[in-house]
PDB file of N, CA and C in Angstrom:
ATOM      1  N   UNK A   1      34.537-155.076-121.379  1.00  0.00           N
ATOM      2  CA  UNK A   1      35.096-153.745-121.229  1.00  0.00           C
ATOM      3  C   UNK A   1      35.461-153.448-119.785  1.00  0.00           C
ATOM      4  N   UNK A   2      35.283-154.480-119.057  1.00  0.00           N
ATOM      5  CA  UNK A   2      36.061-154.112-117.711  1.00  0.00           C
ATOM      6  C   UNK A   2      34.668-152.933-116.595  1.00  0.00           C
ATOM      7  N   UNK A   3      33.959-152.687-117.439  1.00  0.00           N
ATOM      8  CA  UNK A   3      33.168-151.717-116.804  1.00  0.00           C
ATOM      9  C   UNK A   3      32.663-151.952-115.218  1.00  0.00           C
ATOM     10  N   UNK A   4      32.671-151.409-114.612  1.00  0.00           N
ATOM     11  CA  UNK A   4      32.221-151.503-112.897  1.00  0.00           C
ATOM     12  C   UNK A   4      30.803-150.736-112.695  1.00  0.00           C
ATOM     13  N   UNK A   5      30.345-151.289-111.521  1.00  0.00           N
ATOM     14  CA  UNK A   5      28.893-150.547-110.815  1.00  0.00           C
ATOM     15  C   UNK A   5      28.962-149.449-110.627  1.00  0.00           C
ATOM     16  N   UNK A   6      28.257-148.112-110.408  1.00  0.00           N
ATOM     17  CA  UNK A   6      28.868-146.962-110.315  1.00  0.00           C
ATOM     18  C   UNK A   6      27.429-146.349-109.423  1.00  0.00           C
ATOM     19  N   UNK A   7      27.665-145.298-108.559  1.00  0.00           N
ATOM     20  CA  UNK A   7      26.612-144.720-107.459  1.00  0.00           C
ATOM     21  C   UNK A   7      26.641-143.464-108.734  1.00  0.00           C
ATOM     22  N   UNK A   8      25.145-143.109-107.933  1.00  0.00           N
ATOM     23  CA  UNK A   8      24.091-141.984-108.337  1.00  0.00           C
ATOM     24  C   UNK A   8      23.581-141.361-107.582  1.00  0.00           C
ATOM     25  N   UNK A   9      24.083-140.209-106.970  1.00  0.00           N
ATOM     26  CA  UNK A   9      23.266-138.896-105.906  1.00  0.00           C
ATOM     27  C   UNK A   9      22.591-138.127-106.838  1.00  0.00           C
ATOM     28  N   UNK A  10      20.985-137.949-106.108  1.00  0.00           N
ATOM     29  CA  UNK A  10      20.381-137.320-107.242  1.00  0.00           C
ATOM     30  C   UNK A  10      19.723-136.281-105.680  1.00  0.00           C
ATOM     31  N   UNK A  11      18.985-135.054-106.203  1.00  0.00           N
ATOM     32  CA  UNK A  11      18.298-134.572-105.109  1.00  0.00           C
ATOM     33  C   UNK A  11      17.083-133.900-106.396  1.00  0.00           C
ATOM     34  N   UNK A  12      16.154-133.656-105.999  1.00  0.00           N
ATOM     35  CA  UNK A  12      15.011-133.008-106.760  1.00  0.00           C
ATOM     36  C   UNK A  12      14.483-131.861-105.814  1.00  0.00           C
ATOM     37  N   UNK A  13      13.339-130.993-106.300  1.00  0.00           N
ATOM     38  CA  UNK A  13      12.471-130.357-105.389  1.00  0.00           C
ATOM     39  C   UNK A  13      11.525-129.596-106.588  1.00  0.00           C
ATOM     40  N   UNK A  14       9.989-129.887-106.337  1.00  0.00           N
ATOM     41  CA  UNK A  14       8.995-129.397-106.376  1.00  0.00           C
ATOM     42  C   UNK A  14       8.437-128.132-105.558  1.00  0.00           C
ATOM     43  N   UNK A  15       7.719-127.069-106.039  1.00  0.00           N
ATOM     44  CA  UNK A  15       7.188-126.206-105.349  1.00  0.00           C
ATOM     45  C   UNK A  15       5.565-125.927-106.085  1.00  0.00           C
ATOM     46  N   UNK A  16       4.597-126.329-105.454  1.00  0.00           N
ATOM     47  CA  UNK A  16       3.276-125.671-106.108  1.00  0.00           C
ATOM     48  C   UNK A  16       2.998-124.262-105.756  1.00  0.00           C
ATOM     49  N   UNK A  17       2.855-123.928-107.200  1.00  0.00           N
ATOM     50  CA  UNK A  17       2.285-122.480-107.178  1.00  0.00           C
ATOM     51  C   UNK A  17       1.423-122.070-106.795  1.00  0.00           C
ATOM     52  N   UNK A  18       0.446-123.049-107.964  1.00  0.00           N
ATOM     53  CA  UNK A  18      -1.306-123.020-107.111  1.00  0.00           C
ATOM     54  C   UNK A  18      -1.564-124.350-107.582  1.00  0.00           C
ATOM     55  N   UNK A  19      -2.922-124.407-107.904  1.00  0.00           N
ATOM     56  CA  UNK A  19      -3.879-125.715-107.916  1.00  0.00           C
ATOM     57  C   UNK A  19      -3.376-126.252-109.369  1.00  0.00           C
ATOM     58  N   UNK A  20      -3.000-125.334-110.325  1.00  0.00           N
ATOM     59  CA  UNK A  20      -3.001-126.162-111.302  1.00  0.00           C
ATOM     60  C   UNK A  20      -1.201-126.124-111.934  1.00  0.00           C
ATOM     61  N   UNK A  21      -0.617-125.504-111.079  1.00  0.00           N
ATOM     62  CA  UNK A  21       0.914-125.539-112.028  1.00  0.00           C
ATOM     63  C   UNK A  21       2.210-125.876-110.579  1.00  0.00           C
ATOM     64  N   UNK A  22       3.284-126.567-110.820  1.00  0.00           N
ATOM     65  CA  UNK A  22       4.003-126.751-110.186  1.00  0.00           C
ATOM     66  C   UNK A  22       5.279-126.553-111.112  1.00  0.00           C
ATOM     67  N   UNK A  23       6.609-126.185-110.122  1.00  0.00           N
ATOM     68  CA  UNK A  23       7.730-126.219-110.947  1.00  0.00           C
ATOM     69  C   UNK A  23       8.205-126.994-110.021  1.00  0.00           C
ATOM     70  N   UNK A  24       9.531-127.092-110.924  1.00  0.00           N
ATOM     71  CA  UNK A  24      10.492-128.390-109.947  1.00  0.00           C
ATOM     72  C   UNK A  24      12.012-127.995-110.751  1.00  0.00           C
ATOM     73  N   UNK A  25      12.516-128.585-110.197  1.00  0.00           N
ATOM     74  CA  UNK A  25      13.815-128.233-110.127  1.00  0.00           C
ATOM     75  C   UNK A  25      15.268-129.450-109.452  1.00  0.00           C
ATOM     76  N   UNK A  26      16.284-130.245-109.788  1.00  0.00           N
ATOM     77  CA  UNK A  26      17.001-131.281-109.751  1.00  0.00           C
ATOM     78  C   UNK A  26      18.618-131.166-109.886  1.00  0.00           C
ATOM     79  N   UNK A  27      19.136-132.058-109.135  1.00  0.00           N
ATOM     80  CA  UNK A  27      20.385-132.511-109.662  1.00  0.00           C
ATOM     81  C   UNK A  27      21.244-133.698-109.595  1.00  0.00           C
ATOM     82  N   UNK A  28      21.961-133.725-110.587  1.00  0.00           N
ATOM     83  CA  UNK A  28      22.277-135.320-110.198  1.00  0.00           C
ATOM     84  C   UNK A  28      23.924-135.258-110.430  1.00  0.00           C
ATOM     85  N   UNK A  29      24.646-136.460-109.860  1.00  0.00           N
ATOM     86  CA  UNK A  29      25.950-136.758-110.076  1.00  0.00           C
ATOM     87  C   UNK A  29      25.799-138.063-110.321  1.00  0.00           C
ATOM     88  N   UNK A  30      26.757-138.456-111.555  1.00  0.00           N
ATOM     89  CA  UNK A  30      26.795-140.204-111.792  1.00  0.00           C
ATOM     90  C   UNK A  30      28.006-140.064-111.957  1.00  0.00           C
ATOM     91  N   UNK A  31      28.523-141.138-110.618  1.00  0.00           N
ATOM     92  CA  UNK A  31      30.371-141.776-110.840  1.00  0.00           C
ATOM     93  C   UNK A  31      30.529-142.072-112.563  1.00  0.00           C
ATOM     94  N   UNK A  32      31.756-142.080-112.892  1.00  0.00           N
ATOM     95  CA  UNK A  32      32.132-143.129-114.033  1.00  0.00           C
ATOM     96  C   UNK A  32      32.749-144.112-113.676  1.00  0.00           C
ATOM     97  N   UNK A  33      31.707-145.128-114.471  1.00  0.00           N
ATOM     98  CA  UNK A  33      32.648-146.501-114.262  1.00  0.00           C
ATOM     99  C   UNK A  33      32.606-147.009-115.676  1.00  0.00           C
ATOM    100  N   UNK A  34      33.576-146.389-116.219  1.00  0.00           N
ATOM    101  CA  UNK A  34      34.304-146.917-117.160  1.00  0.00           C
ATOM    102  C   UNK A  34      35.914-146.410-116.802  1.00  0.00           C
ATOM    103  N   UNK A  35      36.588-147.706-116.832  1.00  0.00           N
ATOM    104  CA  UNK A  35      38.069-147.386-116.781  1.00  0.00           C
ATOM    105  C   UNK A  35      38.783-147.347-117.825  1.00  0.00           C
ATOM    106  N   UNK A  36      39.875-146.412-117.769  1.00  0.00           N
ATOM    107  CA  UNK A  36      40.796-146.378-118.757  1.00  0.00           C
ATOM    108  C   UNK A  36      41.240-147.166-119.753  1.00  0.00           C
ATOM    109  N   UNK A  37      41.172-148.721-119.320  1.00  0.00           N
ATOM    110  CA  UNK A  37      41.287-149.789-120.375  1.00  0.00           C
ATOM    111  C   UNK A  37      40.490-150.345-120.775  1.00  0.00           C
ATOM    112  N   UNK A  38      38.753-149.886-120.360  1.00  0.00           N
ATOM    113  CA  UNK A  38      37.757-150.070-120.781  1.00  0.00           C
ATOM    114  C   UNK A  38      37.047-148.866-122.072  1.00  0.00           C
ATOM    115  N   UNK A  39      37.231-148.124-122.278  1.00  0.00           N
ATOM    116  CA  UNK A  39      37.060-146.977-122.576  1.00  0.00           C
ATOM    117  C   UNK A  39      36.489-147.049-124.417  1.00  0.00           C
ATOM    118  N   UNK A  40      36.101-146.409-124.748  1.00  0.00           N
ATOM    119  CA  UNK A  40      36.322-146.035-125.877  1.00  0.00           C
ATOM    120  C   UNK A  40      35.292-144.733-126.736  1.00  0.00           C
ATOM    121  N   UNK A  41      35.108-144.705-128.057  1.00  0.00           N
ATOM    122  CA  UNK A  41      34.800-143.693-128.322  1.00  0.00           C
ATOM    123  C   UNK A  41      33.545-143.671-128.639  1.00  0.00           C
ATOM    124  N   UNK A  42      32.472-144.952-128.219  1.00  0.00           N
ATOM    125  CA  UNK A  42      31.334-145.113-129.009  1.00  0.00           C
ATOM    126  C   UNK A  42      30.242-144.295-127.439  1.00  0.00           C
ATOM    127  N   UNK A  43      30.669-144.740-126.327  1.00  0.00           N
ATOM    128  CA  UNK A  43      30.373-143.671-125.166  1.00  0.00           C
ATOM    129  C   UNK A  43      31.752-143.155-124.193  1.00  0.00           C
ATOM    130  N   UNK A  44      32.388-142.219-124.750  1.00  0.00           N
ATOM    131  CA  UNK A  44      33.302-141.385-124.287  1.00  0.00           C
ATOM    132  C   UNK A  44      32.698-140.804-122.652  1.00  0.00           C
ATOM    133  N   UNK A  45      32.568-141.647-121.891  1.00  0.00           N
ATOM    134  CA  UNK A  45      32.140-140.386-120.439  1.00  0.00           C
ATOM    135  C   UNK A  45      32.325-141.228-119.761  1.00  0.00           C
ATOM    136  N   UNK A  46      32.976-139.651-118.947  1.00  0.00           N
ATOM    137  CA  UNK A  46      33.396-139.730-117.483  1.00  0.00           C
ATOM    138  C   UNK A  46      32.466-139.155-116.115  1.00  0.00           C
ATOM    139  N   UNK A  47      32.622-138.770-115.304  1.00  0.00           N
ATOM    140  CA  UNK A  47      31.606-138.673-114.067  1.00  0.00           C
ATOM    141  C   UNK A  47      30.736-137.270-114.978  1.00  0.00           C
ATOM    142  N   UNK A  48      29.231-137.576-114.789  1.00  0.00           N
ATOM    143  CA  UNK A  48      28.537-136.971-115.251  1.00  0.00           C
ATOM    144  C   UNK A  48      27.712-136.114-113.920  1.00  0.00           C
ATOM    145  N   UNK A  49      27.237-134.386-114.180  1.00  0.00           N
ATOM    146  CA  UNK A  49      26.298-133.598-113.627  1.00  0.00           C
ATOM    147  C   UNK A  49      25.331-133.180-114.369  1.00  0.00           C
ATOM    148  N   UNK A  50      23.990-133.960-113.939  1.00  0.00           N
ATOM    149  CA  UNK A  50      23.146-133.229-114.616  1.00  0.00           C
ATOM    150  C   UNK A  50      21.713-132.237-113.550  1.00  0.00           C
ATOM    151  N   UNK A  51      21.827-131.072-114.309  1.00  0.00           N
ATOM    152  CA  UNK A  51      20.895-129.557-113.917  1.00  0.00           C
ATOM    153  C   UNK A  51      20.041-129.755-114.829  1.00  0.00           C
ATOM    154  N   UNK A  52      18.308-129.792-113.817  1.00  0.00           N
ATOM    155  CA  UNK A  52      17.200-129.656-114.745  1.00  0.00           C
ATOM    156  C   UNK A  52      16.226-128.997-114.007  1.00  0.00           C
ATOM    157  N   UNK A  53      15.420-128.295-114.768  1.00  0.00           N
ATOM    158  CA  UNK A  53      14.061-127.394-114.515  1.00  0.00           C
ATOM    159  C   UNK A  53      13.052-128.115-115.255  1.00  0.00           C
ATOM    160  N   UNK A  54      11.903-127.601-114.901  1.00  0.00           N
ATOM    161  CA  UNK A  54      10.612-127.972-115.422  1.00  0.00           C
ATOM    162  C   UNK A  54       9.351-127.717-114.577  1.00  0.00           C
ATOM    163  N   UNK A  55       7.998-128.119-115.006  1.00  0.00           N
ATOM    164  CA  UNK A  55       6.685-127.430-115.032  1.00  0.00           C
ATOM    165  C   UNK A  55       5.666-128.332-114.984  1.00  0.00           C
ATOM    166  N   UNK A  56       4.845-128.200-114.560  1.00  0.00           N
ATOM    167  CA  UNK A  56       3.602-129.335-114.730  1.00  0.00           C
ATOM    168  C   UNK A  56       2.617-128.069-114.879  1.00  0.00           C
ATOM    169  N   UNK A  57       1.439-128.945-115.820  1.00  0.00           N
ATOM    170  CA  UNK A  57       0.159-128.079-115.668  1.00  0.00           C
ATOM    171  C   UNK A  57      -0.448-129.664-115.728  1.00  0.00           C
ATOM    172  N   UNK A  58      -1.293-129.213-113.934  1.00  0.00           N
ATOM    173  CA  UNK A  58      -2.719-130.398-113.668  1.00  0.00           C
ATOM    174  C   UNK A  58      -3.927-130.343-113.656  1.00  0.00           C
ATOM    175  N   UNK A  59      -4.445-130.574-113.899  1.00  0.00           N
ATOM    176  CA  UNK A  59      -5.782-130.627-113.284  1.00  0.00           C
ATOM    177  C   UNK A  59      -5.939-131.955-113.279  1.00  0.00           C
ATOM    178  N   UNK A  60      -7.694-132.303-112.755  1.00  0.00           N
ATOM    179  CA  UNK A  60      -8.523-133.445-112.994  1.00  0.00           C
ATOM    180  C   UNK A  60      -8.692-134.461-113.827  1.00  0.00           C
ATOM    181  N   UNK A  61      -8.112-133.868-114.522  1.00  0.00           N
ATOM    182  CA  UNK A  61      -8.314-135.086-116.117  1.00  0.00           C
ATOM    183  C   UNK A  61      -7.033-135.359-116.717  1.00  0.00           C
ATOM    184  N   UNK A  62      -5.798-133.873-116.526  1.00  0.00           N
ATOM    185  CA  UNK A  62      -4.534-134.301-116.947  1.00  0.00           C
ATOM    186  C   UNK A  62      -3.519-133.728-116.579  1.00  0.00           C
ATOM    187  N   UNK A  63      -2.063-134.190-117.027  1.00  0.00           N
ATOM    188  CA  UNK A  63      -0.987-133.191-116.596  1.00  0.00           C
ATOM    189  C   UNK A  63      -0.022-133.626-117.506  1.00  0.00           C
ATOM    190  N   UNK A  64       0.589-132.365-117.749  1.00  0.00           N
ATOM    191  CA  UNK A  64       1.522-132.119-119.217  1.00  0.00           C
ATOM    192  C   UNK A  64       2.906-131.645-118.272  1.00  0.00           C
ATOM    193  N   UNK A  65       3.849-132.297-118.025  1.00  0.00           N
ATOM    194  CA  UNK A  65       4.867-131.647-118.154  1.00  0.00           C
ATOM    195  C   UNK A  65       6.328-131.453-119.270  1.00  0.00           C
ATOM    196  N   UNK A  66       6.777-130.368-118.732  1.00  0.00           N
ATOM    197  CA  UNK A  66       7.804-130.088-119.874  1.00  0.00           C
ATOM    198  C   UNK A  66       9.139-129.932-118.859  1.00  0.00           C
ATOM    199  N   UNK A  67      10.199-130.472-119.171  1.00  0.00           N
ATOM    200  CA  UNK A  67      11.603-130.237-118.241  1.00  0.00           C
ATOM    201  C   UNK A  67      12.623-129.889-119.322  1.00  0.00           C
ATOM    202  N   UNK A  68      13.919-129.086-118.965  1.00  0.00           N
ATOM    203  CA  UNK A  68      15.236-129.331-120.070  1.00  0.00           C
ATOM    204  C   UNK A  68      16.339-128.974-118.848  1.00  0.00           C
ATOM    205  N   UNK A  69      17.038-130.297-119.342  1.00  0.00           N
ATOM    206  CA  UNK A  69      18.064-130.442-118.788  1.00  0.00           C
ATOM    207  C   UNK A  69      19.362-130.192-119.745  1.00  0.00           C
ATOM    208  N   UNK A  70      20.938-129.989-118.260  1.00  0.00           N
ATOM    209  CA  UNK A  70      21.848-129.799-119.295  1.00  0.00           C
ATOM    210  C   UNK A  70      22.694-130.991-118.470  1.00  0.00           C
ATOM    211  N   UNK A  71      23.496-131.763-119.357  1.00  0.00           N
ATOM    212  CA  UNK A  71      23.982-132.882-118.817  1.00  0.00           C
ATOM    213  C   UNK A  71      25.947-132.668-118.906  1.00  0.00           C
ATOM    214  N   UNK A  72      26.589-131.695-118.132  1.00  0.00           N
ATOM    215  CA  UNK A  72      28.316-131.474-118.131  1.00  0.00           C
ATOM    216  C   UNK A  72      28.742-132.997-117.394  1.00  0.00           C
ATOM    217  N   UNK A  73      29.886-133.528-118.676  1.00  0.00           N
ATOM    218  CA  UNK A  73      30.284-134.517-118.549  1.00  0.00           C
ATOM    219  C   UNK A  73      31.599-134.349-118.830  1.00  0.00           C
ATOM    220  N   UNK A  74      32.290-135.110-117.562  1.00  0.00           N
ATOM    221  CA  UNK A  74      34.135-134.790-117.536  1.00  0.00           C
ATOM    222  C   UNK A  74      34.508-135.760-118.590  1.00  0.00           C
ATOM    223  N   UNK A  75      35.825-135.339-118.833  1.00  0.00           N
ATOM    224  CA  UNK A  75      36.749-135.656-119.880  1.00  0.00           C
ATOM    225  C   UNK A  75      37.225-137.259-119.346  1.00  0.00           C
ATOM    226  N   UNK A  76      37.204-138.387-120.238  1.00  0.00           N
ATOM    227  CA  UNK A  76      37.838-139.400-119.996  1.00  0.00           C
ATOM    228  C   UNK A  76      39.171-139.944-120.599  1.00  0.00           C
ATOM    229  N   UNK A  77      39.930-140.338-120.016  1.00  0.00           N
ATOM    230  CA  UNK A  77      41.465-140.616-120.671  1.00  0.00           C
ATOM    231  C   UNK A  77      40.809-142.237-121.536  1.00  0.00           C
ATOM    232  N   UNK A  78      41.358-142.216-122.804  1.00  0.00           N
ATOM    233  CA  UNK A  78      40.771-143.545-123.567  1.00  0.00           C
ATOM    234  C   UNK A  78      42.632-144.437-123.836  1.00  0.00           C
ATOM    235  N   UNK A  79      42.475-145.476-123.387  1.00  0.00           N
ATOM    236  CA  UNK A  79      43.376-146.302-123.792  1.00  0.00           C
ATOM    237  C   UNK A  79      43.308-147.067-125.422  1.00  0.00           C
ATOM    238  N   UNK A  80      44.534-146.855-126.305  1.00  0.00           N
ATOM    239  CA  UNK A  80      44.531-147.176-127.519  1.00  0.00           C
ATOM    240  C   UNK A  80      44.468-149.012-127.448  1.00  0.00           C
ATOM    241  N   UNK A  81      43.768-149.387-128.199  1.00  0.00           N
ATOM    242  CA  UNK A  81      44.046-151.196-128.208  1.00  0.00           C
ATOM    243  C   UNK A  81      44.863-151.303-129.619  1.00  0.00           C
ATOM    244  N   UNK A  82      45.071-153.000-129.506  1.00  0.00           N
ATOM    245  CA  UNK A  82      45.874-153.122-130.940  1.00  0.00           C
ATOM    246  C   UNK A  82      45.412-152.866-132.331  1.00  0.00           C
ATOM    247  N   UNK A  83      46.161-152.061-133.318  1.00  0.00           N
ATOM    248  CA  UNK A  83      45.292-151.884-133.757  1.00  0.00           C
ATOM    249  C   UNK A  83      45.260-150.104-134.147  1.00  0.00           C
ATOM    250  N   UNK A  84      44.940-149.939-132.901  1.00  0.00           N
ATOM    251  CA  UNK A  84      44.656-148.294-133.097  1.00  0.00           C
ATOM    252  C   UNK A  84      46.052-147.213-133.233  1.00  0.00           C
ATOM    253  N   UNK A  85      45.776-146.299-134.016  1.00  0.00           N
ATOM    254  CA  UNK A  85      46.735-145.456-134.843  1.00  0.00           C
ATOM    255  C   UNK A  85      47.338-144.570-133.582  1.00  0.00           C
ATOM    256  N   UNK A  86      46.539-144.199-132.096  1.00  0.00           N
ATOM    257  CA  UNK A  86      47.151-143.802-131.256  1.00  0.00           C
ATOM    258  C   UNK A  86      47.500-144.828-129.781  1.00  0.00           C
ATOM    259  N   UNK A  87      48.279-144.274-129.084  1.00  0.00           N
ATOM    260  CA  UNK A  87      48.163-145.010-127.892  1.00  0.00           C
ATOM    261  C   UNK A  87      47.544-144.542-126.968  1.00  0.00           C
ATOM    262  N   UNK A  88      47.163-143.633-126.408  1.00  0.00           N
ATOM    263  CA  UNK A  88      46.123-142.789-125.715  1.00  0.00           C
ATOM    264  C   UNK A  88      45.290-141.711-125.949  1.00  0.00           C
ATOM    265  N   UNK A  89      44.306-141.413-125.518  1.00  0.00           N
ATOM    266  CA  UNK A  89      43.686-140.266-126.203  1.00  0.00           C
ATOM    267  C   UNK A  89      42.703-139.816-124.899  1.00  0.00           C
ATOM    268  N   UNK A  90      41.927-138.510-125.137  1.00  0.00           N
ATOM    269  CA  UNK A  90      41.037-137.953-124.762  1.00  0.00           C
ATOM    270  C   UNK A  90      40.079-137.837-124.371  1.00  0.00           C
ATOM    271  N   UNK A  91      38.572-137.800-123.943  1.00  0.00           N
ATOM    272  CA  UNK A  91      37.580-136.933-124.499  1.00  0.00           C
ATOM    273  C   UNK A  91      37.292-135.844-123.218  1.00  0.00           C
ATOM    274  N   UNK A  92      37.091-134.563-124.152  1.00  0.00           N
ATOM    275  CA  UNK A  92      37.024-133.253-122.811  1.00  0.00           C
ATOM    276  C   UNK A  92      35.888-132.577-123.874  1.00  0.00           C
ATOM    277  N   UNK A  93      35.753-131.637-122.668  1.00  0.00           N
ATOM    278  CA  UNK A  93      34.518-130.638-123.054  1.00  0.00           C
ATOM    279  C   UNK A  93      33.174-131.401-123.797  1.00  0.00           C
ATOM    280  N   UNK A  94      32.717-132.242-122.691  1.00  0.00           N
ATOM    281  CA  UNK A  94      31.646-132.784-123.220  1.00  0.00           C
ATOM    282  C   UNK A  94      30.041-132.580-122.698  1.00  0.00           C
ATOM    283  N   UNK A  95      28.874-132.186-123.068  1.00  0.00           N
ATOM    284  CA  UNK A  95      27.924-132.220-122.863  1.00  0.00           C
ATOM    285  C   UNK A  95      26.718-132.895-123.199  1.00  0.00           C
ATOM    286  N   UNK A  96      25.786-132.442-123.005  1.00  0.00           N
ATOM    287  CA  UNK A  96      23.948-132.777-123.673  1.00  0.00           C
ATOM    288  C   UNK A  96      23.033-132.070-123.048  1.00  0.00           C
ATOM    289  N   UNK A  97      21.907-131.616-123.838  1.00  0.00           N
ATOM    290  CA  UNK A  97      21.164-131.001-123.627  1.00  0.00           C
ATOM    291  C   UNK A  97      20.307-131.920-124.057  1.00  0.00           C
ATOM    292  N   UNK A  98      19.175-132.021-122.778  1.00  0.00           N
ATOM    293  CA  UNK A  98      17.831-132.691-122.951  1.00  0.00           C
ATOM    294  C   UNK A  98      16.484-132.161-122.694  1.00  0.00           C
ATOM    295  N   UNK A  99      15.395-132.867-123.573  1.00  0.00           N
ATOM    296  CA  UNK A  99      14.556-131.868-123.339  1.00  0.00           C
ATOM    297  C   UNK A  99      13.408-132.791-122.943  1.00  0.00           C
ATOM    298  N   UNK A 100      12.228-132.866-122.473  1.00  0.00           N
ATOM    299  CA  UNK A 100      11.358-134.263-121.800  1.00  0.00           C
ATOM    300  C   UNK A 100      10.080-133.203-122.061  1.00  0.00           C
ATOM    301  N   UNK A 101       8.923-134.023-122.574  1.00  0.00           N
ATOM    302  CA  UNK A 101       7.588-133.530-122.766  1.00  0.00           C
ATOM    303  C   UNK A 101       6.776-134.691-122.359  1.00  0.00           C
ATOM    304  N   UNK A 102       5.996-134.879-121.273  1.00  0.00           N
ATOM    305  CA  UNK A 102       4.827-135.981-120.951  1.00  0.00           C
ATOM    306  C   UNK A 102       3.566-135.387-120.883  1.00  0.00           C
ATOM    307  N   UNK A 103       2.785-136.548-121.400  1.00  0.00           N
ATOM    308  CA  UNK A 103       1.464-135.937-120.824  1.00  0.00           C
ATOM    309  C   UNK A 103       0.468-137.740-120.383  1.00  0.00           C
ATOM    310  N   UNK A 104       0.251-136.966-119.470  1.00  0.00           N
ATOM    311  CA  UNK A 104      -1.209-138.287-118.463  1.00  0.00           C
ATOM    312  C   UNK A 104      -2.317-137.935-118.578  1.00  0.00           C
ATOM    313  N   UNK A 105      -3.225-138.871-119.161  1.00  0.00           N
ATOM    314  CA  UNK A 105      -5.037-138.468-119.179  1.00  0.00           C
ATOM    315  C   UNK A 105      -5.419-139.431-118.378  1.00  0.00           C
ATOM    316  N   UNK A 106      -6.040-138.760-116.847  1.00  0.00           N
ATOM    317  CA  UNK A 106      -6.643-139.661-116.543  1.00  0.00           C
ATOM    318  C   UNK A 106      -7.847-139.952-116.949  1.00  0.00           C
ATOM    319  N   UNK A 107      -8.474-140.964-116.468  1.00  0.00           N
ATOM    320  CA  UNK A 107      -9.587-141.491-117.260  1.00  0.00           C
ATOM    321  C   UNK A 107     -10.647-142.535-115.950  1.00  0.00           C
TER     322      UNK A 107
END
């Protein structure tokens, strides 16, 4: 598929509240490297931003966090191969919403 290496700027930040809860807070950009004659519809994406929040509760023995992210992903131009009923096509207005639950016992 022609696909290339692609960079990832990410930045995060944590803030503790108190002893037992922290929030945090992130963002990220991922180039697309998928090209136009690589393309297709089984992963449609182009340069991706993803915005996330989340929470820890710690103590001594454990920590549970919960995060949800939203993942806005640009529109990629898809090249038709032989075969296919169009010769070029789309994909726009694309997203994801994610949601992450961990938990650590120490021991």
């Amino acid at each position: 598929k022609n696909w290339s290496n692609g960079w990832r700027y990410a930045l995060g930040v944590e803030h503790k509240l108190s002893d037992k809860y922290t929030i945090m807070g992130g963002y990220a950009y991922d180039e697309s490297v998928i090209p136009f004659d690589g393309a297709d519809f089984i992963v449609p994406t182009g340069a991706r931003r993803t915005y996330s929040l989340g929470f820890q509760y710690h103590d001594k023995k454990q920590t549970l966090a919960m995060t949800l992210g939203f993942i806005d992903i640009d529109g990629l131009s898809i090249k038709g191969h032989t075969g296919d009923t169009y010769d070029t096509a789309r994909s726009h207005d694309n997203y994801a919403k994610v949601v992450g639950i961990s938990y650590q016992r120490n021991f």
